[in-house]
PDB file of N, CA and C in Angstrom:
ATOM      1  N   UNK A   1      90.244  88.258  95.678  1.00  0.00           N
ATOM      2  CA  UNK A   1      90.162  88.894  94.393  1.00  0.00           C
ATOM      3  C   UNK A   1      90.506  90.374  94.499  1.00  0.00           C
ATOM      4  N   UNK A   2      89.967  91.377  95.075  1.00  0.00           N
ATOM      5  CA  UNK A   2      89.855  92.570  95.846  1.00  0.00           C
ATOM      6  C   UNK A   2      90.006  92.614  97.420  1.00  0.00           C
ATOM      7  N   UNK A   3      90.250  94.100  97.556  1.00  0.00           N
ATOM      8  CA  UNK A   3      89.935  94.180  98.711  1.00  0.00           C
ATOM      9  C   UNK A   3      89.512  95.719  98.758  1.00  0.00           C
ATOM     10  N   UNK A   4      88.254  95.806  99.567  1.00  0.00           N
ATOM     11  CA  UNK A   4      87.489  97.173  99.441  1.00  0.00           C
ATOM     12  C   UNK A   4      87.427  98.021 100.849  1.00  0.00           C
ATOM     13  N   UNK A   5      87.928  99.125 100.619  1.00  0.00           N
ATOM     14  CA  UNK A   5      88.218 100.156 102.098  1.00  0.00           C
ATOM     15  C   UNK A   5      87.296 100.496 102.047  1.00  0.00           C
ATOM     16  N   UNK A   6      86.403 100.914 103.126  1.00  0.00           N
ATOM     17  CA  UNK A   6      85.413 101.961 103.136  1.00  0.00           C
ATOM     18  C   UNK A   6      85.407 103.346 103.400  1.00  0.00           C
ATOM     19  N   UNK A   7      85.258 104.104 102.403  1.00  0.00           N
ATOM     20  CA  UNK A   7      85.507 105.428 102.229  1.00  0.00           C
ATOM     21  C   UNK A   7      84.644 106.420 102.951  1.00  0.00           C
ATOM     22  N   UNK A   8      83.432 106.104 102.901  1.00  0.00           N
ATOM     23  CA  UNK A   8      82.461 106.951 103.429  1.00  0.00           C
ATOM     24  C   UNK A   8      81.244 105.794 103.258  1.00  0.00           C
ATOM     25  N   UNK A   9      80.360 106.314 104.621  1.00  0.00           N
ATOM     26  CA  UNK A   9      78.726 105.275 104.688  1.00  0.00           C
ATOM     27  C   UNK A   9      78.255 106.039 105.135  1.00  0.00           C
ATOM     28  N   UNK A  10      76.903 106.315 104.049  1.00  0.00           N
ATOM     29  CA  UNK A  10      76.066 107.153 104.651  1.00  0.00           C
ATOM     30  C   UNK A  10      74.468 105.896 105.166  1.00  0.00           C
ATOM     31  N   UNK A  11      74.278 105.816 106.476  1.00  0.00           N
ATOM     32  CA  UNK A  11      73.572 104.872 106.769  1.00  0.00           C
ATOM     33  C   UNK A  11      71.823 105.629 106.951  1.00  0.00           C
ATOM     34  N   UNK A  12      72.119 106.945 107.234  1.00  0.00           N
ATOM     35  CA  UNK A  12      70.693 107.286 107.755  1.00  0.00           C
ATOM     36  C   UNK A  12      70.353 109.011 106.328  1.00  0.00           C
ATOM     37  N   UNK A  13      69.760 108.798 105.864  1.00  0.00           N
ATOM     38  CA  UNK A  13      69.642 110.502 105.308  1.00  0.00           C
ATOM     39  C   UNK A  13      69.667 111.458 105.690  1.00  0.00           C
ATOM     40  N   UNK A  14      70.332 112.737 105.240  1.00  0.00           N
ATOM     41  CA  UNK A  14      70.062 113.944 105.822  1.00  0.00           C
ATOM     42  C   UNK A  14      68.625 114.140 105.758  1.00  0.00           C
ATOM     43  N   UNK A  15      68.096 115.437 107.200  1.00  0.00           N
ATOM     44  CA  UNK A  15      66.608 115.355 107.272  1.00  0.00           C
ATOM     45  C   UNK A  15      66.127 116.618 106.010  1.00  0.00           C
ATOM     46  N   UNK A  16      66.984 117.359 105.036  1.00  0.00           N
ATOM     47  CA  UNK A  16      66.465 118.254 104.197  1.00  0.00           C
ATOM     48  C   UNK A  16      66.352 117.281 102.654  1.00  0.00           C
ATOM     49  N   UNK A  17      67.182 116.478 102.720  1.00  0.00           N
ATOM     50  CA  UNK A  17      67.939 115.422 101.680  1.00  0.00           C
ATOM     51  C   UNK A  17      66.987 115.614 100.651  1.00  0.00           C
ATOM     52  N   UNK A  18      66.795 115.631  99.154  1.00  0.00           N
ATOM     53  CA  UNK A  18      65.654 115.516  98.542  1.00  0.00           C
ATOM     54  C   UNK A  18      65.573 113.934  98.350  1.00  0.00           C
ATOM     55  N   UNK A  19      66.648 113.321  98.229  1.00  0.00           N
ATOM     56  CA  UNK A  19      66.393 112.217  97.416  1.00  0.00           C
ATOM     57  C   UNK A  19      66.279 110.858  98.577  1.00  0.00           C
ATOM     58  N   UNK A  20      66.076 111.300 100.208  1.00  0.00           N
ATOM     59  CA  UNK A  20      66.258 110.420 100.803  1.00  0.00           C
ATOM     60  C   UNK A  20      67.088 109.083 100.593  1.00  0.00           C
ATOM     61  N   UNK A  21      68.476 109.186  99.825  1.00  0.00           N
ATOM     62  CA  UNK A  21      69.505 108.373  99.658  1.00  0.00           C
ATOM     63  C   UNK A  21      70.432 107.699 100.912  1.00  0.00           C
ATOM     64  N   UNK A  22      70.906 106.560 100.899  1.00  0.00           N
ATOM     65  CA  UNK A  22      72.038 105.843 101.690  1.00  0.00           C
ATOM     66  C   UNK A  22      72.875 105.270 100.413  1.00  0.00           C
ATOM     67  N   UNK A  23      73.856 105.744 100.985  1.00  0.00           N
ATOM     68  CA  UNK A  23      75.108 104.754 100.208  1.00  0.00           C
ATOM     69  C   UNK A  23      76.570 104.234 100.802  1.00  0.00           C
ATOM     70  N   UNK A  24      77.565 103.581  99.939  1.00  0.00           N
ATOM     71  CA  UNK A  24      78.118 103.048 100.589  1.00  0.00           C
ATOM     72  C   UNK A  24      79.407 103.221  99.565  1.00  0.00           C
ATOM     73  N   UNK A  25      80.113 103.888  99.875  1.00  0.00           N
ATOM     74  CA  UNK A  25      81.277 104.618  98.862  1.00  0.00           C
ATOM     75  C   UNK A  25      82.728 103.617  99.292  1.00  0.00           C
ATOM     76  N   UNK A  26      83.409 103.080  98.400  1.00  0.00           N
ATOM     77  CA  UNK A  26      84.034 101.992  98.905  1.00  0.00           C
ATOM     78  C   UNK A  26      85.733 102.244  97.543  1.00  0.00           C
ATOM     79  N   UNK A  27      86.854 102.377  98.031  1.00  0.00           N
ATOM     80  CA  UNK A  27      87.926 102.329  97.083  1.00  0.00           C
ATOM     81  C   UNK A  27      88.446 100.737  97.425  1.00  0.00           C
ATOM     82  N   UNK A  28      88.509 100.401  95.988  1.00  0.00           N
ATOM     83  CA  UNK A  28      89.064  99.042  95.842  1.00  0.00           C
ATOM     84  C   UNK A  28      90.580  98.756  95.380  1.00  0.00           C
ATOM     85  N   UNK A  29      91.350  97.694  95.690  1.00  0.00           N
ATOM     86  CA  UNK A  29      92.577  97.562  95.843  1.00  0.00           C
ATOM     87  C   UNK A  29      92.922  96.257  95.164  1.00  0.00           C
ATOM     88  N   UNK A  30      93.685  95.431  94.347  1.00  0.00           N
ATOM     89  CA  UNK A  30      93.793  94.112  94.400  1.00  0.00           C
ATOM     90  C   UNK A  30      93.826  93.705  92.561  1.00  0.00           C
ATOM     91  N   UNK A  31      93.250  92.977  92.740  1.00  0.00           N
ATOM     92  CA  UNK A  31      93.997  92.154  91.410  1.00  0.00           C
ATOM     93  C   UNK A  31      92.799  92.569  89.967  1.00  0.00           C
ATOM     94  N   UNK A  32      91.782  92.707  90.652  1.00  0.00           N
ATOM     95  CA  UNK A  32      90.627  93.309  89.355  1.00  0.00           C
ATOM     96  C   UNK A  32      91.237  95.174  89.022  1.00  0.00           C
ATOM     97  N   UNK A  33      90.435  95.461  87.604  1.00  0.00           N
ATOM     98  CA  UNK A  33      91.386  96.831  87.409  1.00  0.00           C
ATOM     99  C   UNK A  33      89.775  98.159  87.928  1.00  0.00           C
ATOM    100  N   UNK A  34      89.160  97.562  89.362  1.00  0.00           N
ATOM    101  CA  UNK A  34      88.446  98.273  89.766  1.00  0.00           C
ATOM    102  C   UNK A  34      88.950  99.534  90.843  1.00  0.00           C
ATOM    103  N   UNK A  35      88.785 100.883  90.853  1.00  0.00           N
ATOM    104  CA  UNK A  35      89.007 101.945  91.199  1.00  0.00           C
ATOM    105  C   UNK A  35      88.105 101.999  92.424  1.00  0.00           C
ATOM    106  N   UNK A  36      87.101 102.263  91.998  1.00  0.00           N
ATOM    107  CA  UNK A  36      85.744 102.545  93.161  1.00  0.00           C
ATOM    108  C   UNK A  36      84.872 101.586  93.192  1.00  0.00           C
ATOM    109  N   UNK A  37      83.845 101.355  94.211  1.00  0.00           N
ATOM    110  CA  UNK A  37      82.744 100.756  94.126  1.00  0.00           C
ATOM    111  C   UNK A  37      82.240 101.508  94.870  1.00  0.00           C
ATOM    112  N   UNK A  38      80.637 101.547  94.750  1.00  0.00           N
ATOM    113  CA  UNK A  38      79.463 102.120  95.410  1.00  0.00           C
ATOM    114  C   UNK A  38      77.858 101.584  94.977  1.00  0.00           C
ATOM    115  N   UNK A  39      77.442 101.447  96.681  1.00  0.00           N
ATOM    116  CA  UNK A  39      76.019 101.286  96.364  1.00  0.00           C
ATOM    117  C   UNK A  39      74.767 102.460  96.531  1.00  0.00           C
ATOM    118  N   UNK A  40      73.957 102.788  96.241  1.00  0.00           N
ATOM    119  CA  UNK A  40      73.101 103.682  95.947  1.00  0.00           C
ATOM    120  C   UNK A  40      71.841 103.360  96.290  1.00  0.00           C
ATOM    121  N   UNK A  41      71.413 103.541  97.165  1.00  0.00           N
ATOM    122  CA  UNK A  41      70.277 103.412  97.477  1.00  0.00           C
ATOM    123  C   UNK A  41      69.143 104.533  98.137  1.00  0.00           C
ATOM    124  N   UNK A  42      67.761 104.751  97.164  1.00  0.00           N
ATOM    125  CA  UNK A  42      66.815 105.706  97.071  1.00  0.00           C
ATOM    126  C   UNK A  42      65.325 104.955  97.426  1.00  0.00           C
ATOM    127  N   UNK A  43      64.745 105.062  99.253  1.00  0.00           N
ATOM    128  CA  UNK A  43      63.555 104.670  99.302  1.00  0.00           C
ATOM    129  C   UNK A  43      62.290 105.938  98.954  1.00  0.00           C
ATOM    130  N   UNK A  44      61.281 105.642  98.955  1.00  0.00           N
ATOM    131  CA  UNK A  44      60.524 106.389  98.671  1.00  0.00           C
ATOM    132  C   UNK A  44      60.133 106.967  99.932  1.00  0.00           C
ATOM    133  N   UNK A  45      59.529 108.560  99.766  1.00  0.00           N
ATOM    134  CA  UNK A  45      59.251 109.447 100.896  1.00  0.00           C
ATOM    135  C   UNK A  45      57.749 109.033 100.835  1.00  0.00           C
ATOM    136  N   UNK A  46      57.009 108.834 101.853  1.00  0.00           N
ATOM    137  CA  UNK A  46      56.041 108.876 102.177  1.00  0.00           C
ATOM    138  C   UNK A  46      55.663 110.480 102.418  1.00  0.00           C
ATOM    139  N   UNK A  47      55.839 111.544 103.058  1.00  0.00           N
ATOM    140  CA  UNK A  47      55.577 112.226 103.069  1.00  0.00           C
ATOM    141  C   UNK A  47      55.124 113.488 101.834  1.00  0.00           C
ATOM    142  N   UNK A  48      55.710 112.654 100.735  1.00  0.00           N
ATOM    143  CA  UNK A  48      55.490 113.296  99.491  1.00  0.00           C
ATOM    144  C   UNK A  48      54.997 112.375  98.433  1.00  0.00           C
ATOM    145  N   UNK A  49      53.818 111.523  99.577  1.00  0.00           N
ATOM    146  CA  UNK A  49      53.047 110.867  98.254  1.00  0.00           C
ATOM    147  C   UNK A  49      53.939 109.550  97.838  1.00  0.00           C
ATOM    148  N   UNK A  50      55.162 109.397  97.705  1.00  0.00           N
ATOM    149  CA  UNK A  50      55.657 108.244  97.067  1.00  0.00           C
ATOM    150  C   UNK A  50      55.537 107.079  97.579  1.00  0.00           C
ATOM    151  N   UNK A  51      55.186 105.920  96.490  1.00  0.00           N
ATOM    152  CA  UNK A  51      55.069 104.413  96.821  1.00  0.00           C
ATOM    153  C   UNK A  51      55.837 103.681  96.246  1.00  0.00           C
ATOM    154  N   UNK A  52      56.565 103.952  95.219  1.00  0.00           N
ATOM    155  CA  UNK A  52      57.044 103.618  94.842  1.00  0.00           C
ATOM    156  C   UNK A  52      58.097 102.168  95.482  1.00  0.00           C
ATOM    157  N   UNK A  53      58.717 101.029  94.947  1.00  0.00           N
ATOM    158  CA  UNK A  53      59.635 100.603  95.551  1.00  0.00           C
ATOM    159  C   UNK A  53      61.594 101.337  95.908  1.00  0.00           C
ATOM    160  N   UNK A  54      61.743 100.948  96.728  1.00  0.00           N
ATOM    161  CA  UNK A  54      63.240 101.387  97.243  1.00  0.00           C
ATOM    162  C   UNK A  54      63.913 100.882  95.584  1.00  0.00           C
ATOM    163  N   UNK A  55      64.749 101.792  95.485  1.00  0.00           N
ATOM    164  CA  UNK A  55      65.564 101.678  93.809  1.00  0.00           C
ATOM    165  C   UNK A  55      67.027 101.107  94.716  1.00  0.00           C
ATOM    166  N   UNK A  56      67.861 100.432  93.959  1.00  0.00           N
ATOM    167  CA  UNK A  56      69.155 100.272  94.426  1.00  0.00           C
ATOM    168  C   UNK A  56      69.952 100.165  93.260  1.00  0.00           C
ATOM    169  N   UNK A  57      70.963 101.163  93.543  1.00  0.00           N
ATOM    170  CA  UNK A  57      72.247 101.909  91.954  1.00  0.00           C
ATOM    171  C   UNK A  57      73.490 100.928  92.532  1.00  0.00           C
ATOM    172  N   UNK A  58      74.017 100.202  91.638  1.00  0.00           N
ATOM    173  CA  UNK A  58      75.760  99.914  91.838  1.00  0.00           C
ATOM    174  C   UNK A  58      76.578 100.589  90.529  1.00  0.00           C
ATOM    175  N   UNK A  59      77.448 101.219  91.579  1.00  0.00           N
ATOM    176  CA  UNK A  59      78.184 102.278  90.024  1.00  0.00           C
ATOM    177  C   UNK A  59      79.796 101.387  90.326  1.00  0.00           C
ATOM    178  N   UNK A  60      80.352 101.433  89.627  1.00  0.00           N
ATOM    179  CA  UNK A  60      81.748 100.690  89.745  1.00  0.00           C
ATOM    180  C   UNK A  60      82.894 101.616  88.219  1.00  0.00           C
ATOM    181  N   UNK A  61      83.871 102.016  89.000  1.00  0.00           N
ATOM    182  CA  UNK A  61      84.660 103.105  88.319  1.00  0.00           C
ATOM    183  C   UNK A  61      85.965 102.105  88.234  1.00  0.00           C
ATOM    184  N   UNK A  62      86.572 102.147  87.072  1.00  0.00           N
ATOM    185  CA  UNK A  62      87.710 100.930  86.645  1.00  0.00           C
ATOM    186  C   UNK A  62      88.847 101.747  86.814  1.00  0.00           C
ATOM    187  N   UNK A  63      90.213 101.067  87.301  1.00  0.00           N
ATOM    188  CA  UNK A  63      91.426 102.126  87.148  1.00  0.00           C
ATOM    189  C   UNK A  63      91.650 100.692  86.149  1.00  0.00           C
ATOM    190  N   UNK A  64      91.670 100.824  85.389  1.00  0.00           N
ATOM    191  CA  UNK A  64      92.662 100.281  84.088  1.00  0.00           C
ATOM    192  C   UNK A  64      94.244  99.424  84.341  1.00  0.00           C
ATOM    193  N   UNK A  65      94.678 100.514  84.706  1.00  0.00           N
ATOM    194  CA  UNK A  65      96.426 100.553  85.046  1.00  0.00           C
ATOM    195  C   UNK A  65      96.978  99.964  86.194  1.00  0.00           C
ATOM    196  N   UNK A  66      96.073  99.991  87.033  1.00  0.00           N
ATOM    197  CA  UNK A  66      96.019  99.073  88.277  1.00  0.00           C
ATOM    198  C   UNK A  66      96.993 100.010  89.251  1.00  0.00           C
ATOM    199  N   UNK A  67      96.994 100.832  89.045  1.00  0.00           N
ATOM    200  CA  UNK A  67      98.313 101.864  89.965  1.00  0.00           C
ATOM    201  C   UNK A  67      97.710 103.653  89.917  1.00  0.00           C
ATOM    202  N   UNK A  68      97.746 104.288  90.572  1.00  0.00           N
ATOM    203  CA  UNK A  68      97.212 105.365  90.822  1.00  0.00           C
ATOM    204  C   UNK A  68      98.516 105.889  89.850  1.00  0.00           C
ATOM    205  N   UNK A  69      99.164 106.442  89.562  1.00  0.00           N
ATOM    206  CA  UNK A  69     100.465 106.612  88.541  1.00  0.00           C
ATOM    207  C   UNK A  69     101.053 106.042  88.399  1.00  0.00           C
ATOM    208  N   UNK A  70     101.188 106.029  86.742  1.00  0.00           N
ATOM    209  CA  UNK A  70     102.372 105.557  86.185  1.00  0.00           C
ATOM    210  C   UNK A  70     102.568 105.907  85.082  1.00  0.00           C
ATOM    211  N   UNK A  71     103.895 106.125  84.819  1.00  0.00           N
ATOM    212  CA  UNK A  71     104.615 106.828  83.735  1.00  0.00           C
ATOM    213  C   UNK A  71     103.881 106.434  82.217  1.00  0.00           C
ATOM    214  N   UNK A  72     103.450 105.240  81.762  1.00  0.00           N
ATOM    215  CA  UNK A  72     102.838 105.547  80.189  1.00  0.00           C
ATOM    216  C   UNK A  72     101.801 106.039  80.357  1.00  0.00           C
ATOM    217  N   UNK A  73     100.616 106.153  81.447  1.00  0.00           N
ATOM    218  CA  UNK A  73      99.616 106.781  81.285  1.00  0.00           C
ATOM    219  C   UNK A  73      99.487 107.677  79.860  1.00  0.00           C
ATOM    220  N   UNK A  74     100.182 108.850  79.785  1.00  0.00           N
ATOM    221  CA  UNK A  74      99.276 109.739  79.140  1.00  0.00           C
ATOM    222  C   UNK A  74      99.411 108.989  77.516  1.00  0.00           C
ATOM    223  N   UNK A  75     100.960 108.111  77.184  1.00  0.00           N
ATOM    224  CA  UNK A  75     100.745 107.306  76.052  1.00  0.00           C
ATOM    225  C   UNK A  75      99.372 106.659  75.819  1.00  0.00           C
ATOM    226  N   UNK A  76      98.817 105.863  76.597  1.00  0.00           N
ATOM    227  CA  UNK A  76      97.803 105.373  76.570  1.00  0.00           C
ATOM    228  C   UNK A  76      96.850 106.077  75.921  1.00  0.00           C
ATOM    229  N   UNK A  77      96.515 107.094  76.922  1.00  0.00           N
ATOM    230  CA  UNK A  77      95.117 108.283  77.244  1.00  0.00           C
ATOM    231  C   UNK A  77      95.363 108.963  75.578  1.00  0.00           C
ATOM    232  N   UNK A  78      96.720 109.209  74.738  1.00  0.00           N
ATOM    233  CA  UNK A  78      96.313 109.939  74.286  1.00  0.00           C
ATOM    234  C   UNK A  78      95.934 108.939  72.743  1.00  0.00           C
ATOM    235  N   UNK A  79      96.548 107.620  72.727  1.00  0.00           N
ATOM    236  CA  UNK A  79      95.988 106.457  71.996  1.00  0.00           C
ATOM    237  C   UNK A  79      94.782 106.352  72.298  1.00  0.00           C
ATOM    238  N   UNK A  80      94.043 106.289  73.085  1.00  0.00           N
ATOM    239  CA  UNK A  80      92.781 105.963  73.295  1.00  0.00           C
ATOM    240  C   UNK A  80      91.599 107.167  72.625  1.00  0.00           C
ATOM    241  N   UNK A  81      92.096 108.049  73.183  1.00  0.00           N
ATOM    242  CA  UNK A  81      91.122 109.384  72.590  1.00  0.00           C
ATOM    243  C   UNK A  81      91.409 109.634  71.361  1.00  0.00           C
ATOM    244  N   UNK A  82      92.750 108.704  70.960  1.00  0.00           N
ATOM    245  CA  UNK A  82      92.848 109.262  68.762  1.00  0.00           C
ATOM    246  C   UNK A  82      91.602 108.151  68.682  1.00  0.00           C
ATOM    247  N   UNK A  83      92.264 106.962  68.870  1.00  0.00           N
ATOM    248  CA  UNK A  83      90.816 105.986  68.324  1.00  0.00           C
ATOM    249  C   UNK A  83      89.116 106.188  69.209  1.00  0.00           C
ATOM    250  N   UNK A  84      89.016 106.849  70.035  1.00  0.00           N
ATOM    251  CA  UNK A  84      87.343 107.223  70.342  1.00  0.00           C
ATOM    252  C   UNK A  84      87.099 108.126  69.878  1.00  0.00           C
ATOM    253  N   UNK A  85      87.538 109.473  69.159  1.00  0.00           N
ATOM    254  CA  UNK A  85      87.433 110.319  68.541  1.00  0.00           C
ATOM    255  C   UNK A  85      87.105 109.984  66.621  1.00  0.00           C
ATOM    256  N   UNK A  86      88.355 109.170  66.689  1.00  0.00           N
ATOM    257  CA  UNK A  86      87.902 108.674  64.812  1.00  0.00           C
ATOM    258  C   UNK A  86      86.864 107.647  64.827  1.00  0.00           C
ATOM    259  N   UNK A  87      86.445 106.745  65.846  1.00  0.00           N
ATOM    260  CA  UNK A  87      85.203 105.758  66.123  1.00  0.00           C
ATOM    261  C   UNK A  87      84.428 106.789  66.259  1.00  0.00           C
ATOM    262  N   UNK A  88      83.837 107.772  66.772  1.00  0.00           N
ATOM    263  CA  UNK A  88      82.682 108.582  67.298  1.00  0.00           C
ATOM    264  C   UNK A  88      82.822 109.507  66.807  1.00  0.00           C
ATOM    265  N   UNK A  89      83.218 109.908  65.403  1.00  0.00           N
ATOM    266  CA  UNK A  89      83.295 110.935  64.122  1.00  0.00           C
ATOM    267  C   UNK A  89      82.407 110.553  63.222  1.00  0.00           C
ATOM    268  N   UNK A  90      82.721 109.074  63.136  1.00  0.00           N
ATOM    269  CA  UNK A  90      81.861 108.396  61.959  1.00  0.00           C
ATOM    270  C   UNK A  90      80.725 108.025  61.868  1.00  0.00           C
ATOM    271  N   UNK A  91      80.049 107.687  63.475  1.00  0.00           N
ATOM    272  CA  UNK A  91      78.931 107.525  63.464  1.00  0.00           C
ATOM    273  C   UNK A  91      77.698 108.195  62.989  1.00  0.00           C
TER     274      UNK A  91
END
């Protein structure tokens, strides 16, 4: 379906880090019109009281166009922002 490079892994936290985070930053390639993927993950510090459970974020960024450039782009971009602009006027 895809195929996902790995861009950057952060496996262990920095030791100042506030948010004691790991993630997993990933550019995708292939037949879906996905750009990025990434996972997000925030355990709780014991040292500051928290019990909380470990949270886990998936963010996923779409390239549309399926091509890092290409010539109608800005046709598109600038169709798109007449109609999200007159949709999100009216509300």
């Amino acid at each position: 379906m895809f195929k996902l490079e790995a861009v950057r892994v952060k496996r262990v936290p920095d030791a100042g880090e506030m948010d004691n985070a790991r993630y997993l930053l990933f550019e995708c390639h292939g037949g879906h019109p996905i750009g990025i993927f990434s996972i997000y993950a925030r355990s709780s510090i014991v040292a500051q009281g928290e019990t909380d459970a470990t949270q886990v974020f998936m963010v996923v960024g779409f390239n549309f166009y399926g091509v890092r450039w290409w010539p109608g782009v800005r046709v598109f971009n600038k169709l798109w922002e007449a109609v999200h602009n007159r949709v999100t006027a009216t509300s």
